[in-house]
C-alpha atoms as a PDB file:
ATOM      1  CA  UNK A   1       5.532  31.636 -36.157  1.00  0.00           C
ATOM      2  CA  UNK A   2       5.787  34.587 -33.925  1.00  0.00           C
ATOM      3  CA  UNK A   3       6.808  34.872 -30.301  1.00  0.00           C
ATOM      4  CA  UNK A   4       2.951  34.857 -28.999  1.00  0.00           C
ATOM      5  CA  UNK A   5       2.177  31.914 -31.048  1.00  0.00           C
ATOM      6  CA  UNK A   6       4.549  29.648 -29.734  1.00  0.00           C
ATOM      7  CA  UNK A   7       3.358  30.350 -26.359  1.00  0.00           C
ATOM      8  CA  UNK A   8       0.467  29.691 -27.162  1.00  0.00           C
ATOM      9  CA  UNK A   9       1.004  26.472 -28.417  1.00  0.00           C
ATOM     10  CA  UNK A  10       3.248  25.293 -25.077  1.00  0.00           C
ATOM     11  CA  UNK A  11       0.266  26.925 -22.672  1.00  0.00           C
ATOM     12  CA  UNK A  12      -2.245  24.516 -24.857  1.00  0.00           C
ATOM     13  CA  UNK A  13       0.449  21.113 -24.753  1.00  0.00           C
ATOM     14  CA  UNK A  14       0.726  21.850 -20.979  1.00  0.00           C
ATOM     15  CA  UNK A  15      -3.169  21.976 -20.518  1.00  0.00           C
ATOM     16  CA  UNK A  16      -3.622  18.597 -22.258  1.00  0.00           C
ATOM     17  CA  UNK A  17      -0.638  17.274 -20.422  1.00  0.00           C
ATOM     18  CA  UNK A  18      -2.587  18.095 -16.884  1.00  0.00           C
ATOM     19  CA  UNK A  19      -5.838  16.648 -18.392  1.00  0.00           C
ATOM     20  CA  UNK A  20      -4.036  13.233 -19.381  1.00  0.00           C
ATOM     21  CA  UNK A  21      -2.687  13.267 -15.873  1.00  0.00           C
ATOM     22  CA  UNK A  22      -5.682  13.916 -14.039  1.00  0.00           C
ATOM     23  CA  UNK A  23      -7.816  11.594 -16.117  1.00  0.00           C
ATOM     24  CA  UNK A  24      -4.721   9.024 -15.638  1.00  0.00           C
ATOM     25  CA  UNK A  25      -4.935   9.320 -11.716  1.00  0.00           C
ATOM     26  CA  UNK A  26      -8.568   8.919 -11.646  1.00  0.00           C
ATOM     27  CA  UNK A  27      -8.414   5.405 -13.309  1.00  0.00           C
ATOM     28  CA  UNK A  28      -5.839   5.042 -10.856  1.00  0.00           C
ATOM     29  CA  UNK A  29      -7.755   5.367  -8.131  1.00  0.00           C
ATOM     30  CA  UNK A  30     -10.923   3.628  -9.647  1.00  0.00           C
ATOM     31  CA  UNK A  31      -8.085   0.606  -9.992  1.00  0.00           C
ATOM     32  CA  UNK A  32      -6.850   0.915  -6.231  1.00  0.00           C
ATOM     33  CA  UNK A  33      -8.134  -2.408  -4.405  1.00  0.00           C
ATOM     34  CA  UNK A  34      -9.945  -1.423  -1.011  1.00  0.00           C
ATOM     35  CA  UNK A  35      -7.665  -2.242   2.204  1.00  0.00           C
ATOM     36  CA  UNK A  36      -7.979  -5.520   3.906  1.00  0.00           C
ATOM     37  CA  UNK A  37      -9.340  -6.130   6.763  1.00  0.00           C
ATOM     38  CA  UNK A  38      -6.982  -6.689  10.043  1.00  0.00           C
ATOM     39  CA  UNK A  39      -6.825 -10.322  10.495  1.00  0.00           C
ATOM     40  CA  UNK A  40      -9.365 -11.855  13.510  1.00  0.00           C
ATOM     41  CA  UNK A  41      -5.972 -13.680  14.904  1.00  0.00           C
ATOM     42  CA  UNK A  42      -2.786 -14.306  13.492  1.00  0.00           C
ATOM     43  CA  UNK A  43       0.314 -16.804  14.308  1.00  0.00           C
ATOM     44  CA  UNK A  44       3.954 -17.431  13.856  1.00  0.00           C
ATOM     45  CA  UNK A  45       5.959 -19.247  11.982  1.00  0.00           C
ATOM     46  CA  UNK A  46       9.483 -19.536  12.407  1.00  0.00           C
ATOM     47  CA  UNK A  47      11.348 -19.514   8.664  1.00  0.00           C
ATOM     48  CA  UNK A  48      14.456 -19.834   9.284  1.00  0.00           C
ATOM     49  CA  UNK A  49      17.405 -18.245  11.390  1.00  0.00           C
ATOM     50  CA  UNK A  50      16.396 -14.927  12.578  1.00  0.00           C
ATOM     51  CA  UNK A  51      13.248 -15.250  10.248  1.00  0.00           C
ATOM     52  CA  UNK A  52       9.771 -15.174  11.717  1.00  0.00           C
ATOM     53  CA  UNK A  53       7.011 -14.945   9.649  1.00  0.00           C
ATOM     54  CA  UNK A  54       3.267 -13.605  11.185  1.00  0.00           C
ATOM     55  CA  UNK A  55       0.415 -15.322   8.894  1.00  0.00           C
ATOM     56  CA  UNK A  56      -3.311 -14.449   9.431  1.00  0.00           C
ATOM     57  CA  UNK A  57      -5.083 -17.540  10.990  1.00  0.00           C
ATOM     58  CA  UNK A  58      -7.682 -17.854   8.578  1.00  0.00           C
ATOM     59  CA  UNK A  59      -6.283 -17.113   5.297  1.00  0.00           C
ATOM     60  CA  UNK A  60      -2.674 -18.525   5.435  1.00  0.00           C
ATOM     61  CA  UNK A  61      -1.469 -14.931   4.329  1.00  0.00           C
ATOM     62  CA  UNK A  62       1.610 -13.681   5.450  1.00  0.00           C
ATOM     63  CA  UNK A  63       1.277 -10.477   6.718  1.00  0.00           C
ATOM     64  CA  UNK A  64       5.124  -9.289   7.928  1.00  0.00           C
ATOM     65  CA  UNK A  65       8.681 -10.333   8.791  1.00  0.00           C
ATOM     66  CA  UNK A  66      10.445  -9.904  12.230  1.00  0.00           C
ATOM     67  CA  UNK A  67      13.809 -10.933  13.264  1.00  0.00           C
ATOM     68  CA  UNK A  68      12.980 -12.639  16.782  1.00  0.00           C
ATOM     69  CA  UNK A  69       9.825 -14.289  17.892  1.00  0.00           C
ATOM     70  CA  UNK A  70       9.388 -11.689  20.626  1.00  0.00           C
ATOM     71  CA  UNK A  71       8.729  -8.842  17.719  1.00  0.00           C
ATOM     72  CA  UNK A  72       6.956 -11.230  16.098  1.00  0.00           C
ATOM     73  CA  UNK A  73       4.877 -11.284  18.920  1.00  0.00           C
ATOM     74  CA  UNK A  74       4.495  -7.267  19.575  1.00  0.00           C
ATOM     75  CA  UNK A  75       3.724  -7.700  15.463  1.00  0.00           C
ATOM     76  CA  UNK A  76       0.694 -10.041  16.289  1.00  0.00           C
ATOM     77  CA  UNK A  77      -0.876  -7.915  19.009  1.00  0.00           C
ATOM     78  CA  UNK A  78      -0.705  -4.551  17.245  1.00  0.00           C
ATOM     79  CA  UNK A  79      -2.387  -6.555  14.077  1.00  0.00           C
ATOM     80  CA  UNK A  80      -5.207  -8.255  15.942  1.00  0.00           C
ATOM     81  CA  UNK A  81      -5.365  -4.643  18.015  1.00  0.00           C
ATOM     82  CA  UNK A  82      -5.676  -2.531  14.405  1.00  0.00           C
ATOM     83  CA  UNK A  83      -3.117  -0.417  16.419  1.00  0.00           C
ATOM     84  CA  UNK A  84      -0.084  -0.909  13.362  1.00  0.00           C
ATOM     85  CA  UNK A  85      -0.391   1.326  10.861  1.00  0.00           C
ATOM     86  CA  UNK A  86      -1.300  -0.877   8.041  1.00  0.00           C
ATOM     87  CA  UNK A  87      -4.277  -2.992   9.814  1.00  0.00           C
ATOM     88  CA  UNK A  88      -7.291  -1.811   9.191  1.00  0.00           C
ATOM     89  CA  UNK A  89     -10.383  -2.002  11.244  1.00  0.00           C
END
């Protein structure tokens, strides 16, 4: 096997390596579950010390962590706002 041939062969194991990934990212993304909505209200729940949890009203689900009830708080707001950056609208 010459020189050209072996080239060859790497050019073609690279092309079906870049096919498996781009057919592998596409299921991916067909997999990806749609964002959820930001939560209508939410409330607090102290967990422990220095442990406040934010749940969504409605569905029980807790939705972040924050140290002191007054970020809790600010965590609320920008939820029920869809001003954080993971609440969607």
């Amino acid at each position: 096997m010459n020189a050209l041939q072996k080239a060859k062969a790497s050019i073609q194991h690279l092309t079906d390596l870049l096919y498996s990934t781009s057919t592998a990212r596409t299921v991916f993304q067909a997999k990806r579950l749609p964002p959820l909505p930001a939560p209508r209200a939410t409330t607090a729940y102290i967990a422990g010390k220095g442990m406040v949890q934010v749940r969504d009203a409605d569905t029980g689900r807790v939705l972040g962590f924050r140290q002191t009830h007054k970020e809790a708080a600010w965590l609320q707001q920008a939820l029920e706002n869809g001003t954080h950056p993971h609440a969607t609208a």
